[in-house]
PDB file of N, CA and C in Angstrom:
ATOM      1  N   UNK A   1       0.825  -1.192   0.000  1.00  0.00           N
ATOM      2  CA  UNK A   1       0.000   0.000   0.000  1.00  0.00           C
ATOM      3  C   UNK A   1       0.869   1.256   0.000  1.00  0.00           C
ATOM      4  N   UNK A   2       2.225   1.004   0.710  1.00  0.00           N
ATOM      5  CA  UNK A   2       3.001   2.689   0.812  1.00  0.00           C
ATOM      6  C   UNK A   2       3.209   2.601  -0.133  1.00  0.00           C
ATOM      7  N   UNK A   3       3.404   1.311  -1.003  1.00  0.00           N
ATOM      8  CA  UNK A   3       4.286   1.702  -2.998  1.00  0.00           C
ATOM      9  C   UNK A   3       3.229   2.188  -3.625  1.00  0.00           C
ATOM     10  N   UNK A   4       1.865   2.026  -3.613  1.00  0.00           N
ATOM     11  CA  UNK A   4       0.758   2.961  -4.167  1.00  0.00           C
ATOM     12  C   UNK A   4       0.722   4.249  -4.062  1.00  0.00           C
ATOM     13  N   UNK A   5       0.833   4.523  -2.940  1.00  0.00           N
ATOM     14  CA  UNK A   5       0.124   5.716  -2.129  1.00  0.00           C
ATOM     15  C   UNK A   5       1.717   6.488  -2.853  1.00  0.00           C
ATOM     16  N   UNK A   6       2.970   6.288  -2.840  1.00  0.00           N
ATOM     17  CA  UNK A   6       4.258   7.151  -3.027  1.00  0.00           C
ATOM     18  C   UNK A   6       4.361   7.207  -4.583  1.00  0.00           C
ATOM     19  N   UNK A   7       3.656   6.361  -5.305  1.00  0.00           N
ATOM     20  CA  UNK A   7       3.435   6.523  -6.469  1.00  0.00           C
ATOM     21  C   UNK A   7       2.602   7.779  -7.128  1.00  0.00           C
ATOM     22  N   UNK A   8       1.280   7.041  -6.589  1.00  0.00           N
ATOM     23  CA  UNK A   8      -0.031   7.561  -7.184  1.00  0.00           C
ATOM     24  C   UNK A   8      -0.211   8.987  -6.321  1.00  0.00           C
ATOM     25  N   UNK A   9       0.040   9.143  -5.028  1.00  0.00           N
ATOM     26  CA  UNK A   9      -0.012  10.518  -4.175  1.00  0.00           C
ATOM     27  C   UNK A   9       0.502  11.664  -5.021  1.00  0.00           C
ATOM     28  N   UNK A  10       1.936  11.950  -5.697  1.00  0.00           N
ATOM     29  CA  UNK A  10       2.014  12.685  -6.099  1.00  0.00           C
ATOM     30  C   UNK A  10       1.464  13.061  -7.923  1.00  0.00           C
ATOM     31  N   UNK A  11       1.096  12.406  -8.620  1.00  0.00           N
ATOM     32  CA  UNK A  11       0.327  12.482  -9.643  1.00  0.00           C
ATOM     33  C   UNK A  11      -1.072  12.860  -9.396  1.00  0.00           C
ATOM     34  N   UNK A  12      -1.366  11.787  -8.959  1.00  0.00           N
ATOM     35  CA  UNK A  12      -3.324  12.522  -8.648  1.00  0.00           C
ATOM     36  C   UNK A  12      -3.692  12.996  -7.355  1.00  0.00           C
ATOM     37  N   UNK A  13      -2.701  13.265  -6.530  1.00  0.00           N
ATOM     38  CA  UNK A  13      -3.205  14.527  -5.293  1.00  0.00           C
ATOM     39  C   UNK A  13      -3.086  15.528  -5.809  1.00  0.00           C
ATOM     40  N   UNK A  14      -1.520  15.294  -5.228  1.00  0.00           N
ATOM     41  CA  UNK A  14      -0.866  16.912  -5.507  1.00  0.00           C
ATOM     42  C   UNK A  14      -0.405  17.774  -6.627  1.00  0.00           C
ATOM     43  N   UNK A  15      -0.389  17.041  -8.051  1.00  0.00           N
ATOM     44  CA  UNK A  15      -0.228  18.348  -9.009  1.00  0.00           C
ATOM     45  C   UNK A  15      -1.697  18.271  -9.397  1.00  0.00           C
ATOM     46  N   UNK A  16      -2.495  17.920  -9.789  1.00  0.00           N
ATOM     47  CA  UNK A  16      -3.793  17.927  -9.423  1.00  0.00           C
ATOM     48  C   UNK A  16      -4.292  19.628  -8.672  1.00  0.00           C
ATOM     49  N   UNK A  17      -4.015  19.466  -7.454  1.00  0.00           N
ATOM     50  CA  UNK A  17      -4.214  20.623  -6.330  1.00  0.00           C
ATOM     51  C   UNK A  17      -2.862  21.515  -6.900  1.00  0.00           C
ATOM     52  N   UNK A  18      -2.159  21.398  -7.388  1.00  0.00           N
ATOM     53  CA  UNK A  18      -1.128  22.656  -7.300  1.00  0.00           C
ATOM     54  C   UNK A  18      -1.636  23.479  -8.569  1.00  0.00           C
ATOM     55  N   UNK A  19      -2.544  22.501  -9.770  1.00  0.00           N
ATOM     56  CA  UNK A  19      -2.788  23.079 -10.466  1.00  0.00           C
ATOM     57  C   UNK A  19      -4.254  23.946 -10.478  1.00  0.00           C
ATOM     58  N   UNK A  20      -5.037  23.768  -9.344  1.00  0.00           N
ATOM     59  CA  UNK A  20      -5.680  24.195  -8.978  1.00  0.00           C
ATOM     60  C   UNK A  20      -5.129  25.777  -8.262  1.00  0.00           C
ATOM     61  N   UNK A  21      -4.801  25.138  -6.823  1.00  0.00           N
ATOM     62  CA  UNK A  21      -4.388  25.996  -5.870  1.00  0.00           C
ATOM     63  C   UNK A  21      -3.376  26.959  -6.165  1.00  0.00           C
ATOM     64  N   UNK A  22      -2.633  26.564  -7.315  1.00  0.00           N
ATOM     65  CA  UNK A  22      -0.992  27.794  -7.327  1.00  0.00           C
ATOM     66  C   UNK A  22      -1.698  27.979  -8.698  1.00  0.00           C
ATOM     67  N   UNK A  23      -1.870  27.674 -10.034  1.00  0.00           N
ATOM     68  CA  UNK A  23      -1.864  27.997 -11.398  1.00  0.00           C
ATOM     69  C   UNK A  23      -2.674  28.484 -11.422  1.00  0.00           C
ATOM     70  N   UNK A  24      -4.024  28.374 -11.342  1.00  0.00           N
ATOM     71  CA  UNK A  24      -5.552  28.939 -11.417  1.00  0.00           C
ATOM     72  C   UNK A  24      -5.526  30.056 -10.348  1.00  0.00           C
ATOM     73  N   UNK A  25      -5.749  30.000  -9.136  1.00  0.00           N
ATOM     74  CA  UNK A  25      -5.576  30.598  -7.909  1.00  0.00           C
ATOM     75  C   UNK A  25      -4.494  31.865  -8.470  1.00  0.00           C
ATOM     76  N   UNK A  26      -3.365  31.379  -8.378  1.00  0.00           N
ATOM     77  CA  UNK A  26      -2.490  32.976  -9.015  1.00  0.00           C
ATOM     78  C   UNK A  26      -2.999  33.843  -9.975  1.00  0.00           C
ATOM     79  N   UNK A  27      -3.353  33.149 -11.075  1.00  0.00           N
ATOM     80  CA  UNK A  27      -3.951  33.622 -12.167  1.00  0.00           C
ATOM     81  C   UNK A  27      -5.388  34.509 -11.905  1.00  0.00           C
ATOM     82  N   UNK A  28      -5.742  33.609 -11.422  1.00  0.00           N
ATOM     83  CA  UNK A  28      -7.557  34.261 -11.745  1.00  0.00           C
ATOM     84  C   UNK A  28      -7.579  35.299 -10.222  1.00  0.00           C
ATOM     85  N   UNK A  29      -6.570  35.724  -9.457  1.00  0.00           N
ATOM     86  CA  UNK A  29      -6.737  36.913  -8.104  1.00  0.00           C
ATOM     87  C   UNK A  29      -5.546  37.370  -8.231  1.00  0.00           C
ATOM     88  N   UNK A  30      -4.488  37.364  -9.372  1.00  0.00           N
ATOM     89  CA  UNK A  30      -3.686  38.698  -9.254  1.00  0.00           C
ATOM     90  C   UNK A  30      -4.030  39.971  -9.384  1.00  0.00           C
ATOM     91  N   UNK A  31      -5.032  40.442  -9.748  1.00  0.00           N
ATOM     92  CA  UNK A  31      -5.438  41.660  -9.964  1.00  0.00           C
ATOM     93  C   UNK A  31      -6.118  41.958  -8.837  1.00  0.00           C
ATOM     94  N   UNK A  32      -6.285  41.434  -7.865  1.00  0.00           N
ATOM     95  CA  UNK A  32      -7.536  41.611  -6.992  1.00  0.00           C
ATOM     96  C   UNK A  32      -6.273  41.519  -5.899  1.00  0.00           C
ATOM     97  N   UNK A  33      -5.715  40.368  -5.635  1.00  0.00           N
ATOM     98  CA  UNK A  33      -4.575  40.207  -4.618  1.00  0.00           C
ATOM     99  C   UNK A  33      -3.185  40.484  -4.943  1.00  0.00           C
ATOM    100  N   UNK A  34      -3.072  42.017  -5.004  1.00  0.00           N
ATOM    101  CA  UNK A  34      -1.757  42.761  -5.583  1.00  0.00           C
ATOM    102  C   UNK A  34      -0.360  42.362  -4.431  1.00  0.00           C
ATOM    103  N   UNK A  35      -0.649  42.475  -3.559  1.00  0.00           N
ATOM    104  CA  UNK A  35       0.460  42.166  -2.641  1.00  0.00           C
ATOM    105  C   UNK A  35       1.165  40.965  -2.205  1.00  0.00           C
ATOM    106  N   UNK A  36       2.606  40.259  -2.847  1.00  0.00           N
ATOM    107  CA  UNK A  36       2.402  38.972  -2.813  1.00  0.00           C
ATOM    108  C   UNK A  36       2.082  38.434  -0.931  1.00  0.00           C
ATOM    109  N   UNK A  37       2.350  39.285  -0.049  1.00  0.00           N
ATOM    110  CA  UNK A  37       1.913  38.745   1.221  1.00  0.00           C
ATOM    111  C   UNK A  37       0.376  38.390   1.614  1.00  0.00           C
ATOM    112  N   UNK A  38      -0.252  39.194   0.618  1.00  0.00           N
ATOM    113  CA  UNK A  38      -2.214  38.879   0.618  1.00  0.00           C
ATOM    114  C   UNK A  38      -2.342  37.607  -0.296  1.00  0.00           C
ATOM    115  N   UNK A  39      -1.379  37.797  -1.071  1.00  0.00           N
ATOM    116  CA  UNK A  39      -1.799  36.358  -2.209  1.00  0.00           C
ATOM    117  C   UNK A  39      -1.675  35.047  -1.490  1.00  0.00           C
ATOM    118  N   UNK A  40      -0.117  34.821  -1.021  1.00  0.00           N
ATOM    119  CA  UNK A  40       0.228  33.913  -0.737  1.00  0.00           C
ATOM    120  C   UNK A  40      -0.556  33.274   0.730  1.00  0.00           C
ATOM    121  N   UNK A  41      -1.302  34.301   1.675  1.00  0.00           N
ATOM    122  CA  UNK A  41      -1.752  34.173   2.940  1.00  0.00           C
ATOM    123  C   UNK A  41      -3.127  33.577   2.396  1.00  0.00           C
ATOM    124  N   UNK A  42      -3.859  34.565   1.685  1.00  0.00           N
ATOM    125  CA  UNK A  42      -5.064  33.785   1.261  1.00  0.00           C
ATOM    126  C   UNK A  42      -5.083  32.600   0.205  1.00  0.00           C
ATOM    127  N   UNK A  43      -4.012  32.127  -0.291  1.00  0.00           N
ATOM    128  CA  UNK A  43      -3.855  30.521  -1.285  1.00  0.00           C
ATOM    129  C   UNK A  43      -3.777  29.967   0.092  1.00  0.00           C
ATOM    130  N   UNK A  44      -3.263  29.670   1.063  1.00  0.00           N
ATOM    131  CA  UNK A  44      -2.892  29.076   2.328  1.00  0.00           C
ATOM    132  C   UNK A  44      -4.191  29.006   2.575  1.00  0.00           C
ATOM    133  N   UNK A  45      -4.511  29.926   3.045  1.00  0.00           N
ATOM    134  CA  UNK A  45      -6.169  29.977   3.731  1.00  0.00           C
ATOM    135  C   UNK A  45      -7.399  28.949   2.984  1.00  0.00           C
ATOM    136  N   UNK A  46      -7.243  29.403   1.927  1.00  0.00           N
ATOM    137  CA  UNK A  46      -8.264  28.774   0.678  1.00  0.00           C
ATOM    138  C   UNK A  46      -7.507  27.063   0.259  1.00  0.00           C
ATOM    139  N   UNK A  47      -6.214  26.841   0.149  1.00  0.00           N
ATOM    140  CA  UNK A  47      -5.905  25.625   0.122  1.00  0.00           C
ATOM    141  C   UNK A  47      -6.229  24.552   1.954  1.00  0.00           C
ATOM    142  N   UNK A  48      -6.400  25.644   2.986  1.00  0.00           N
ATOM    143  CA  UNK A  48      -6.474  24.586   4.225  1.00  0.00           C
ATOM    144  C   UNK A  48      -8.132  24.377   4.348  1.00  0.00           C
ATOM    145  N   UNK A  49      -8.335  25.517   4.053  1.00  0.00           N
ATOM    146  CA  UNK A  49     -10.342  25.015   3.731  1.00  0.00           C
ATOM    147  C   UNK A  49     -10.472  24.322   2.746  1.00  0.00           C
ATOM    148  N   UNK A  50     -10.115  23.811   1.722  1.00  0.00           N
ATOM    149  CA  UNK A  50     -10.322  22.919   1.136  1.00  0.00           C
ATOM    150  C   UNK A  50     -10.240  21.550   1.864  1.00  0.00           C
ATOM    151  N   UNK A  51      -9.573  20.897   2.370  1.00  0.00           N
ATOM    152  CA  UNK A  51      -9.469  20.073   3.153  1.00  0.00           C
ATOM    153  C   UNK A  51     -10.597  19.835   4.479  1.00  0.00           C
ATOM    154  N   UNK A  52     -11.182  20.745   4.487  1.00  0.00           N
ATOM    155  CA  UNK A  52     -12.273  20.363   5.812  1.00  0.00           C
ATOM    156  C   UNK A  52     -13.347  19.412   5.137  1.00  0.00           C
ATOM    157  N   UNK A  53     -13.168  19.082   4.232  1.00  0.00           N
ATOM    158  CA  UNK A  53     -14.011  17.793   3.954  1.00  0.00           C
ATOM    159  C   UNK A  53     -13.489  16.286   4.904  1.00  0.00           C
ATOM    160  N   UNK A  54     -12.115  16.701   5.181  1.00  0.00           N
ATOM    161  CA  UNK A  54     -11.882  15.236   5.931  1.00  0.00           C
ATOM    162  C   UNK A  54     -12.556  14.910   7.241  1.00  0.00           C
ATOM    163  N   UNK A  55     -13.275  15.940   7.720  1.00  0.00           N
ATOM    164  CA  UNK A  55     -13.959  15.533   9.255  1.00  0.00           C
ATOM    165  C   UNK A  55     -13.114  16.187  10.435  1.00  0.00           C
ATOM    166  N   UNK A  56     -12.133  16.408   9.793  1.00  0.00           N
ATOM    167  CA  UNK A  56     -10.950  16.431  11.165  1.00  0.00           C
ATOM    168  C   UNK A  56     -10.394  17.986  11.574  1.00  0.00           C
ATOM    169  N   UNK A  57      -9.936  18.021  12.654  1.00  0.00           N
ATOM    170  CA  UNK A  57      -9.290  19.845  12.369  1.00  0.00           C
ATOM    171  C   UNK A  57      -7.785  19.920  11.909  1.00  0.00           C
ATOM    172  N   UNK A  58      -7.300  18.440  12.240  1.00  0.00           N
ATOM    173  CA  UNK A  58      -5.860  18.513  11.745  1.00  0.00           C
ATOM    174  C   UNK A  58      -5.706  18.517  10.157  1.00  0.00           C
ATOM    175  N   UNK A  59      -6.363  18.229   9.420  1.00  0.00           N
ATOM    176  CA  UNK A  59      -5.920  18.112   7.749  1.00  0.00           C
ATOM    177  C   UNK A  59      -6.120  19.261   7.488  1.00  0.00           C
ATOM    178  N   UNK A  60      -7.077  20.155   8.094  1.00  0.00           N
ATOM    179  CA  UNK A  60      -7.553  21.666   7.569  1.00  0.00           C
ATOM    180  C   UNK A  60      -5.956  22.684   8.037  1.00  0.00           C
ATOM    181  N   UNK A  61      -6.071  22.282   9.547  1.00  0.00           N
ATOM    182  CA  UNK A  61      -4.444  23.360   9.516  1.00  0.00           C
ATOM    183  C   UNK A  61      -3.408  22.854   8.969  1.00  0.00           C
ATOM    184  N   UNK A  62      -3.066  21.698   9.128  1.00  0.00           N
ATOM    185  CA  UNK A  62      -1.800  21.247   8.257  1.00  0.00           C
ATOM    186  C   UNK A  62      -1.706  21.523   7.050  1.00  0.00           C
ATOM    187  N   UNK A  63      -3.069  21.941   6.049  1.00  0.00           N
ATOM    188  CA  UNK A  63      -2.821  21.795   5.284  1.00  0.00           C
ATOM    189  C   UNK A  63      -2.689  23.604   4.907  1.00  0.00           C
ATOM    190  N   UNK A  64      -3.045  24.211   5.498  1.00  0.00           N
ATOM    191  CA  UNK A  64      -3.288  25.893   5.909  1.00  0.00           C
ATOM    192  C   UNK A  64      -1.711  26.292   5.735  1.00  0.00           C
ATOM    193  N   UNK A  65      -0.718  25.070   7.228  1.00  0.00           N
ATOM    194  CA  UNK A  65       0.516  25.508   7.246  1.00  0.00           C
ATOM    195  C   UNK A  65       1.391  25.443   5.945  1.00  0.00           C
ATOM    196  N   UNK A  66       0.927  24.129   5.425  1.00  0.00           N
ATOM    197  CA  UNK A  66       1.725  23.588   4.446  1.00  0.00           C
ATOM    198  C   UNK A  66       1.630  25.158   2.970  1.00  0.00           C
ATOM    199  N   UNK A  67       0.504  24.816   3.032  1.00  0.00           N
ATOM    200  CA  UNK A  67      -0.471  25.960   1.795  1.00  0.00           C
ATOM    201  C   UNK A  67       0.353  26.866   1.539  1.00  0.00           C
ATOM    202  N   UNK A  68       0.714  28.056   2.463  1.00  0.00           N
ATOM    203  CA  UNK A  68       1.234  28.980   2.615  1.00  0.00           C
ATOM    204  C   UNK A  68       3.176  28.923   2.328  1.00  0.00           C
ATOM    205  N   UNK A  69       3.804  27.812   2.693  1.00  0.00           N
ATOM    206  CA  UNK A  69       5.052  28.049   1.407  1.00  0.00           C
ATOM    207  C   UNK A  69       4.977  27.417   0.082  1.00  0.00           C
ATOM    208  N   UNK A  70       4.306  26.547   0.177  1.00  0.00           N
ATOM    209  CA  UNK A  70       3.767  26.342  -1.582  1.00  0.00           C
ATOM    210  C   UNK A  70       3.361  27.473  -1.900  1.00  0.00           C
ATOM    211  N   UNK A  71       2.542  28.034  -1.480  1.00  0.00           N
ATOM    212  CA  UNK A  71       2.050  29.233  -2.811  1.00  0.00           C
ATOM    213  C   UNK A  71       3.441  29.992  -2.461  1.00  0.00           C
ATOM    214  N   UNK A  72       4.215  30.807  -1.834  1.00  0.00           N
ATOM    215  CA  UNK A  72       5.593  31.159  -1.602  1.00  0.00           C
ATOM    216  C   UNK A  72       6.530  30.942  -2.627  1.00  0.00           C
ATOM    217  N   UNK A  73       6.395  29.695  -2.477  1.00  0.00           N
ATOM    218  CA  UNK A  73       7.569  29.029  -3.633  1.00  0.00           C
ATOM    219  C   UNK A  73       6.985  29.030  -4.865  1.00  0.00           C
ATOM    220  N   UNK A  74       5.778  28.691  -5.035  1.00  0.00           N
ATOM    221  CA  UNK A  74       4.683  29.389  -6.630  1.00  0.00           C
ATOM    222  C   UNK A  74       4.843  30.684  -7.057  1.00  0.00           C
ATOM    223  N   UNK A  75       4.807  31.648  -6.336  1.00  0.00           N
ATOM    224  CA  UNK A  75       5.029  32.942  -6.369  1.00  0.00           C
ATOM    225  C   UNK A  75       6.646  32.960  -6.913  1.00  0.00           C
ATOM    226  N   UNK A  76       7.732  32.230  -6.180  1.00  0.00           N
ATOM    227  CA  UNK A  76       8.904  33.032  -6.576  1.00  0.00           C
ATOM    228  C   UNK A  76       9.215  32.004  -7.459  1.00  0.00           C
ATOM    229  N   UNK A  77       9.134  31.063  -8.048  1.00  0.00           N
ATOM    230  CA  UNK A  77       9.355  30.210  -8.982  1.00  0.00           C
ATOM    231  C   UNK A  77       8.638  30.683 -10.421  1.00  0.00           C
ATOM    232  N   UNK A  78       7.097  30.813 -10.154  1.00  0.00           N
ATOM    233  CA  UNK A  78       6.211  31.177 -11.325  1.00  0.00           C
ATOM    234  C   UNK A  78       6.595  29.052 -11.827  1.00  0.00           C
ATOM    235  N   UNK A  79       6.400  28.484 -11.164  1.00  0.00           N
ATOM    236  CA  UNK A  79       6.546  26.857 -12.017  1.00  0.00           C
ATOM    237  C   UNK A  79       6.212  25.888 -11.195  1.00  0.00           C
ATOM    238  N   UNK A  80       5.254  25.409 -12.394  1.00  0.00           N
ATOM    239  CA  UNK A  80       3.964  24.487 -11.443  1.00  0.00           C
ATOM    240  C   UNK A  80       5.402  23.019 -11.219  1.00  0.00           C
ATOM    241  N   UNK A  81       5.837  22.612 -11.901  1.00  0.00           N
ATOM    242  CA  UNK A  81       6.874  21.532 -11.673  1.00  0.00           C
ATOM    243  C   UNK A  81       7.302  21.298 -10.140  1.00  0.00           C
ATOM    244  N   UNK A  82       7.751  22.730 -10.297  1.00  0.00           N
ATOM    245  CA  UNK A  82       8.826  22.876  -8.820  1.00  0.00           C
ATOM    246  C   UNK A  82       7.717  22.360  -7.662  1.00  0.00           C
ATOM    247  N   UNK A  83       6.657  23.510  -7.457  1.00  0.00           N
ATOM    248  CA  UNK A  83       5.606  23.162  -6.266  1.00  0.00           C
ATOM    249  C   UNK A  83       5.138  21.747  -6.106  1.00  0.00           C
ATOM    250  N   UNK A  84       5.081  21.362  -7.787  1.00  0.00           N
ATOM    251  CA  UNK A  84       4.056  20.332  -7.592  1.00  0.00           C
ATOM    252  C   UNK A  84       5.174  18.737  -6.448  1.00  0.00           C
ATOM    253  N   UNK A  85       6.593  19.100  -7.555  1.00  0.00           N
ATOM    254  CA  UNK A  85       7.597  18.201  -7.026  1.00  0.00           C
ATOM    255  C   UNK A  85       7.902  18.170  -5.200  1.00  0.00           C
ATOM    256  N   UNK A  86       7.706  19.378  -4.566  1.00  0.00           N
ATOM    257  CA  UNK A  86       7.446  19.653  -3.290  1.00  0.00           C
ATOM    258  C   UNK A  86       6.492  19.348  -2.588  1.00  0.00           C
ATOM    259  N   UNK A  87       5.281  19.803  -3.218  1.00  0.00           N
ATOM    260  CA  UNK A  87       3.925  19.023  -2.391  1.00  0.00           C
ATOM    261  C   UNK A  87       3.877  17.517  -2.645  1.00  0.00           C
ATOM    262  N   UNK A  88       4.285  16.987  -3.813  1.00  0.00           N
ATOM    263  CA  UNK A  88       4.388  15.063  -3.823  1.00  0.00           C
ATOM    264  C   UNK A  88       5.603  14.747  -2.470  1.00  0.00           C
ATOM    265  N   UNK A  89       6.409  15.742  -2.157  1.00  0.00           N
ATOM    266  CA  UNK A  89       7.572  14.951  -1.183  1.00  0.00           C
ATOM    267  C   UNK A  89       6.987  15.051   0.154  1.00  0.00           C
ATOM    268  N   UNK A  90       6.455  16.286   0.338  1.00  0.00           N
ATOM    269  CA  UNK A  90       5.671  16.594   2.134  1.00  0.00           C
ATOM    270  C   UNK A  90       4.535  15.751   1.898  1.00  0.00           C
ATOM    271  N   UNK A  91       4.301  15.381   0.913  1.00  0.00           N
ATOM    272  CA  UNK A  91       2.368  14.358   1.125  1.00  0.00           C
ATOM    273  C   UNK A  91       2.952  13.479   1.481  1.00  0.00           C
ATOM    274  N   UNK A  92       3.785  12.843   0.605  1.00  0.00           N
ATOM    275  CA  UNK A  92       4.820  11.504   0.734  1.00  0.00           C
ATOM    276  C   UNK A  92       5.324  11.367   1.851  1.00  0.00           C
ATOM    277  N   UNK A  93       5.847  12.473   2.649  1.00  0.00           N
ATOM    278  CA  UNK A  93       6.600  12.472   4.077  1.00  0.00           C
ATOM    279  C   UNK A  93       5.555  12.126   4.758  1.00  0.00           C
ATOM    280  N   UNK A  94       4.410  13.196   5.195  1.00  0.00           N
ATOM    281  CA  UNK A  94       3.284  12.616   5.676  1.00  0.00           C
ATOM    282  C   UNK A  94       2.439  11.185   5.902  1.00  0.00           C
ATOM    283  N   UNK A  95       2.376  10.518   4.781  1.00  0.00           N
ATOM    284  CA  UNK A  95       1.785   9.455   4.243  1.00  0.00           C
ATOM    285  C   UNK A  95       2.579   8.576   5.530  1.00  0.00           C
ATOM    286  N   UNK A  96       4.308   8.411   5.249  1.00  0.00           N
ATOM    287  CA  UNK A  96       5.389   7.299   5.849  1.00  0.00           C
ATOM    288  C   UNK A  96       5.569   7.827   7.235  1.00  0.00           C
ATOM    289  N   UNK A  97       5.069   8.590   7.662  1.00  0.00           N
ATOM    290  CA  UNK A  97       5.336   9.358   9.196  1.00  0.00           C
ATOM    291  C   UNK A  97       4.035   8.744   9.814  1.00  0.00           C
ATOM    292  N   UNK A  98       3.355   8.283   9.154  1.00  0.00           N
ATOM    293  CA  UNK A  98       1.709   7.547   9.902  1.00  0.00           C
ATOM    294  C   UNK A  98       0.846   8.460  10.254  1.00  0.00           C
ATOM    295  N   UNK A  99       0.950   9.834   9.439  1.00  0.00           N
ATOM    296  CA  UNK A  99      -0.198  10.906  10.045  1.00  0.00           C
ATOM    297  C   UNK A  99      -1.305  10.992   8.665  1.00  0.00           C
ATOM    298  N   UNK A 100      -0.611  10.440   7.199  1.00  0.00           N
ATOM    299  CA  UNK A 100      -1.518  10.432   6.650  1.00  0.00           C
ATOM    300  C   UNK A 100      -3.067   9.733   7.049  1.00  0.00           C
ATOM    301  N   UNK A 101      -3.604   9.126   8.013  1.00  0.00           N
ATOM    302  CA  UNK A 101      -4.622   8.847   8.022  1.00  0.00           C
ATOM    303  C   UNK A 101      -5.716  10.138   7.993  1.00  0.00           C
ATOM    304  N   UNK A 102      -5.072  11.616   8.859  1.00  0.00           N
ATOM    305  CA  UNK A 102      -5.488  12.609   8.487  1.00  0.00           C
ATOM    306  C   UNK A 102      -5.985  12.877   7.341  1.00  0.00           C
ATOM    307  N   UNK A 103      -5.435  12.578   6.391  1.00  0.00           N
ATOM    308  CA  UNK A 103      -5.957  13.058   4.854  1.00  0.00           C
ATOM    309  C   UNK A 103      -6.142  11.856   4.284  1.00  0.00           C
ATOM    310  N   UNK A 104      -6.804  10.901   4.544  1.00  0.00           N
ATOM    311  CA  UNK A 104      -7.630   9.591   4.112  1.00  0.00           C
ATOM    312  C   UNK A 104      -9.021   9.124   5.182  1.00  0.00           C
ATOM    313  N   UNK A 105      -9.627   9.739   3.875  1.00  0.00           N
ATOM    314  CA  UNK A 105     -11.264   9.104   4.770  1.00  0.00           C
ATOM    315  C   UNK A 105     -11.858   7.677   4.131  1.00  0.00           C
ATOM    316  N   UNK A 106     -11.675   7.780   2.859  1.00  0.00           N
ATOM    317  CA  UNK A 106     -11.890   6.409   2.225  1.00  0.00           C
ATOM    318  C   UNK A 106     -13.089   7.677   1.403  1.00  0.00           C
ATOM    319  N   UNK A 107     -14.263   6.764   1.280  1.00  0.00           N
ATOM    320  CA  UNK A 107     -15.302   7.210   0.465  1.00  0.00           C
ATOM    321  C   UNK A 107     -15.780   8.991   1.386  1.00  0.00           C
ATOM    322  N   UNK A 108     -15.859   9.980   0.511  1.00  0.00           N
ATOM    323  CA  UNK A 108     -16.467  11.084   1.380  1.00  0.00           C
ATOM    324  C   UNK A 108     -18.365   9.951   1.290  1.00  0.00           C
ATOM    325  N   UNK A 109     -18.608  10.802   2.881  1.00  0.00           N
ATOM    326  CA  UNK A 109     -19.817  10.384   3.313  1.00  0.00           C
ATOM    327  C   UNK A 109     -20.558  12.241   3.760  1.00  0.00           C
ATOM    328  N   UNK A 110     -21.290  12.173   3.196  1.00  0.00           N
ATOM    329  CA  UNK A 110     -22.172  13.397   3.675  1.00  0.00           C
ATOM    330  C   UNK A 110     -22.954  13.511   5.221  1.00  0.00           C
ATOM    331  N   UNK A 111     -22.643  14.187   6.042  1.00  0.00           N
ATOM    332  CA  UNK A 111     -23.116  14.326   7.889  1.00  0.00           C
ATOM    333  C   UNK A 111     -24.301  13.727   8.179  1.00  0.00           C
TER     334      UNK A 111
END
């Protein structure tokens, strides 16, 4: 299961979400979020609320903390590669550290 998860985690999580969260996200609120300290605070913000679908409060901040130097490093890179290659290694770290259960619910179930 970890040779899945270190495989498949960084292809269909995380550039997936980077291309969401850093490519789209930069794009479609630079004009609106001129300051890269407003940009990068609210991709953080908006990438850790995404995650409150897991039930839990830890996937929402971890992912809040995490959020916020990815978009950082999106910002000073301008290259989805780089982020995306970063968020596959911290998911990956996560996953083998035994905290990924945080960010695995199995099927979403509605309350």
């Amino acid at each position: 299961m970890w040779v899945i998860v270190m495989t498949a985690y960084p292809l269909l999580g995380a550039l997936p979400q980077e291309i969401i969260f850093r490519c789209f996200f930069f794009h479609r609120y630079r004009n609106i979020l001129v300051h890269p300290g407003a940009m990068i605070l609210a991709n953080g913000i908006s990438f850790g609320l995404f995650h409150m679908f897991y039930g839990n409060p830890v996937a929402p901040l971890l992912s809040m903390a995490a959020g916020c130097p990815f978009a950082w490093r999106y910002h000073r890179s301008q290259s989805l590669p780089v982020v995306a290659v970063e968020h596959g290694i911290w998911g990956n770290l996560i996953f083998t550290i035994g905290t990924g259960w945080y960010f695995y619910s199995g099927a979403i179930q509605s309350g």
